[in-house]
Protein backbone atom coordinates (compact mmCIF):
# COMPACT_ATOMS: atom_id res chain seq x y z
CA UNK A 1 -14.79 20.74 40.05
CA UNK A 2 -15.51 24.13 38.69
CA UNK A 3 -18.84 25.30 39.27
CA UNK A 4 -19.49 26.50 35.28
CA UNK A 5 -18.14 22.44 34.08
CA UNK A 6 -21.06 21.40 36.92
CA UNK A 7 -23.48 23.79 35.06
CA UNK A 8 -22.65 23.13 31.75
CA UNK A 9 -23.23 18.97 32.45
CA UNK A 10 -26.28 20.04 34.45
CA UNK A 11 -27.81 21.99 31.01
CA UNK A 12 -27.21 19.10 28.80
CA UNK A 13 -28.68 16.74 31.06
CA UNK A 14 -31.73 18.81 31.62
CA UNK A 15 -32.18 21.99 29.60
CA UNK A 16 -35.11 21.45 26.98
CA UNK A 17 -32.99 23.91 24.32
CA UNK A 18 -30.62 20.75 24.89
CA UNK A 19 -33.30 17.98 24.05
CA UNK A 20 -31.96 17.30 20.80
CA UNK A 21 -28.36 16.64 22.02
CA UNK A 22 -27.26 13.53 22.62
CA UNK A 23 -23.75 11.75 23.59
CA UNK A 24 -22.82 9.00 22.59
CA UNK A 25 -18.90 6.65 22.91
CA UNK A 26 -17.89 3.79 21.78
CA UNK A 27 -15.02 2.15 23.99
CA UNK A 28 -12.54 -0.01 22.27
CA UNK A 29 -10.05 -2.02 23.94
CA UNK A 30 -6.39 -1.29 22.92
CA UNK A 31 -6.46 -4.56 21.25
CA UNK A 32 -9.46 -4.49 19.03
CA UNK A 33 -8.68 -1.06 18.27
CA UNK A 34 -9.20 -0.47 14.31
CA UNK A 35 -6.62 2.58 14.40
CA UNK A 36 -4.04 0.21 15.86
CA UNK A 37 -4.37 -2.86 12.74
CA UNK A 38 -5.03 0.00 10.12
CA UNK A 39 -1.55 2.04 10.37
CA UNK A 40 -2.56 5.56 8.60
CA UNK A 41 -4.13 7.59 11.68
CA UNK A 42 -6.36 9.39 9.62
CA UNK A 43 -8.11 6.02 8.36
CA UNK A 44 -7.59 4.25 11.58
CA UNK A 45 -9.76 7.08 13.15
CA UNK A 46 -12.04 7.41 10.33
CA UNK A 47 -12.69 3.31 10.72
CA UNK A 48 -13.38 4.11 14.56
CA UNK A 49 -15.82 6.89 13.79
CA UNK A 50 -17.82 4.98 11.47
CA UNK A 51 -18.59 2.11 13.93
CA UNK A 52 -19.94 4.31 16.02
CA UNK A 53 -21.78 6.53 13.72
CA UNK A 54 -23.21 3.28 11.84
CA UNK A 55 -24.94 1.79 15.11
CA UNK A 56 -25.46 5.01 16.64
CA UNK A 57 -27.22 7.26 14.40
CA UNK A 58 -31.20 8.42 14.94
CA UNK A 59 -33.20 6.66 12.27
CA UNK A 60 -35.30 8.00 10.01
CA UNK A 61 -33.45 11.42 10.05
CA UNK A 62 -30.76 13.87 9.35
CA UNK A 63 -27.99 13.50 11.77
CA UNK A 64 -25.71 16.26 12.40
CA UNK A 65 -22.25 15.26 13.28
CA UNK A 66 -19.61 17.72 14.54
CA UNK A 67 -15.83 16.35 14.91
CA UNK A 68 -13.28 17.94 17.33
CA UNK A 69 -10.98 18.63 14.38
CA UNK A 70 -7.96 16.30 14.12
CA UNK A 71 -4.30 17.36 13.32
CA UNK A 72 -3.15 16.44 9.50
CA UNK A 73 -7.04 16.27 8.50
CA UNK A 74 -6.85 16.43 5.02
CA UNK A 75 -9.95 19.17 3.28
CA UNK A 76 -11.96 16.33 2.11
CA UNK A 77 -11.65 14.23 4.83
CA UNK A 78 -15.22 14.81 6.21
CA UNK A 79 -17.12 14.67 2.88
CA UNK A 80 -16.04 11.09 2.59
CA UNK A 81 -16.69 9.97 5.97
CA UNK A 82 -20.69 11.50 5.58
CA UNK A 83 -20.35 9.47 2.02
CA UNK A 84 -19.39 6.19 3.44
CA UNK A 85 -21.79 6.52 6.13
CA UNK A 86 -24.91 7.35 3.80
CA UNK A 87 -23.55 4.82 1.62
CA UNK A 88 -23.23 1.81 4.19
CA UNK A 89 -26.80 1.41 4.83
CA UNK A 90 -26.64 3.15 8.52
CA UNK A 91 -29.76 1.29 10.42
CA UNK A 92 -33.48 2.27 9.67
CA UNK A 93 -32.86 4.78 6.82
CA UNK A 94 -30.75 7.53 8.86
CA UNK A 95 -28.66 9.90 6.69
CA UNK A 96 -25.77 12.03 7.35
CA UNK A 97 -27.08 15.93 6.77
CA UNK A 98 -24.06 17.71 8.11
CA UNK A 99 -20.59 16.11 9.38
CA UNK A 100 -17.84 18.96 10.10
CA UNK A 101 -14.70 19.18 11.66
CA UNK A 102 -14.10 22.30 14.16
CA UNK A 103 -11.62 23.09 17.01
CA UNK A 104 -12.82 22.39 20.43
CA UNK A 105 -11.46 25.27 21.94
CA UNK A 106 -13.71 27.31 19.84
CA UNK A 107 -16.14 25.10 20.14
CA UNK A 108 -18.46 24.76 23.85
CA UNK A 109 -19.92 21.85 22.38
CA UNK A 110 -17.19 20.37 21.31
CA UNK A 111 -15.66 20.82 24.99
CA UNK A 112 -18.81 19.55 26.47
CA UNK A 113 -18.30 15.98 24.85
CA UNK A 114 -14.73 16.29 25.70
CA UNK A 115 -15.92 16.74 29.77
CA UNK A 116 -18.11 13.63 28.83
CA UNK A 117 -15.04 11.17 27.22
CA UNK A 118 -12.75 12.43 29.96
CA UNK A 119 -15.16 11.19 32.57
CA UNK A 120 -15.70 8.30 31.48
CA UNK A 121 -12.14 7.02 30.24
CA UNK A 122 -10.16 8.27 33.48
CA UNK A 123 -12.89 5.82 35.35
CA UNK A 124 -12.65 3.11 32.41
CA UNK A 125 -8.67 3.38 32.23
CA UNK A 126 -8.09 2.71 36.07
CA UNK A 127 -7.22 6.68 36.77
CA UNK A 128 -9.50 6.28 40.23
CA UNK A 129 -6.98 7.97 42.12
CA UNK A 130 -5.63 11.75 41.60
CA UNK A 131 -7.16 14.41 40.22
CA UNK A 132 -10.18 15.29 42.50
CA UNK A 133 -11.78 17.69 40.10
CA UNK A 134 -11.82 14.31 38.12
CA UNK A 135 -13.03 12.67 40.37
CA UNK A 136 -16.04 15.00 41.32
CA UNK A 137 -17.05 15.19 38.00
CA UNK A 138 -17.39 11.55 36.99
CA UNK A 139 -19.51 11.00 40.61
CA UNK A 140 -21.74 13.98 39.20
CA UNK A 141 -22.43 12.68 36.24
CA UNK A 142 -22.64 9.40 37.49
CA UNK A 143 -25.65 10.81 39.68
CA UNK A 144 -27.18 12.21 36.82
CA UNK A 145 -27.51 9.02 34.95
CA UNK A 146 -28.52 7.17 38.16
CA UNK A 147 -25.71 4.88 38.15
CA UNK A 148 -22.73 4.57 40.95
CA UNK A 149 -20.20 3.89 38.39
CA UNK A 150 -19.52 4.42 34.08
CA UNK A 151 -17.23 1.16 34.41
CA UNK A 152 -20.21 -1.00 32.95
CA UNK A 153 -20.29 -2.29 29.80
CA UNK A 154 -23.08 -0.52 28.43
CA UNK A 155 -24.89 2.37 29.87
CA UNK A 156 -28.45 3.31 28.04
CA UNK A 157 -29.91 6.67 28.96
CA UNK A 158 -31.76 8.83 26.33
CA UNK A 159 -29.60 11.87 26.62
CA UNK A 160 -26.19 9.36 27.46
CA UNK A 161 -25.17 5.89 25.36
CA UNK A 162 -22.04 4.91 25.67
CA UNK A 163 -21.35 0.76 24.76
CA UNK A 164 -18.36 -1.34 24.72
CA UNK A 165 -16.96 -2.75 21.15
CA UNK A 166 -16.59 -6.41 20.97
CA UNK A 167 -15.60 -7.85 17.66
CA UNK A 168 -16.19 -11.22 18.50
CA UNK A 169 -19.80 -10.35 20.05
CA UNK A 170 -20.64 -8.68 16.80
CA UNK A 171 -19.75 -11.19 14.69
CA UNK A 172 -21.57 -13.62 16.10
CA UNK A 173 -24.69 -11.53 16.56
């Protein structure tokens, strides 16, 4: 692992100028995927985005959402998903001040939460083996949130949530 992707995990995990940044994934099995059952990508996606952001936002406040921009995004695209998520009734009065799109490569922000997913999905999609810089990073941030794995179901931290989507768990809840 490169020793500015250590740093950069290392500042979100600890910098106060960071304090207000928060991650936060949703992992959906390939078969209760929304994108998969809803055919357009761009409303499959949009479907997946709003069960996280529903659950997931801070009450009682702005949020402020940024999107690693998505190929074939259409202009209006994230004016309707802030819409639908001020208009669903997110938990304890939380609003939607700011969702935008932007490229990740121009983004470090953007790249951070992509170090973040990549960690965690190469563990949660079997990829134990291979890449070592891979490897390295996932067992850093794995010490960070005092855990020896991010293979359980749901891991609560206050600068790292990430939870597993189970249809049939929510719709019995």
């Amino acid at each position: 692992m490169r020793p500015r992707v250590k740093a950069l995990v290392d500042l979100f995990f600890t910098s106060s100028a960071a304090s207000a940044m928060h991650f936060n994934a949703i992992i959906i099995s390939h078969k209760d995927d929304p994108s998969r059952r809803a055919g357009a990508s761009q409303l499959s996606l949009s479907k997946a985005w709003h069960l996280l952001f529903r659950y997931r936002l801070w009450p009682n406040s702005d949020n402020y959402i940024d999107l690693d921009e998505r190929p074939g995004w259409t202009a209006g695209h994230d004016y309707t998903l802030r819409s639908i998520l001020n208009r669903t009734g997110c938990r304890s009065q939380s609003t939607v001040g700011l969702l935008r799109s932007v490229q990740s490569c121009s983004d470090d922000l953007i790249q951070l939460t992509d170090l973040l997913v990549g960690a965690t999905a190469w563990e949660w999609n079997g990829r134990s083996q291979g890449s070592g810089a891979k490897a390295q990073l996932h067992e850093h941030i794995c010490h960070r949130l005092h855990c020896s794995t991010l293979l359980r179901e749901t891991i609560r931290h206050p600068k790292f949530d990430r939870w597993r989507y189970r249809p049939d768990a929510q719709r019995a809840a």
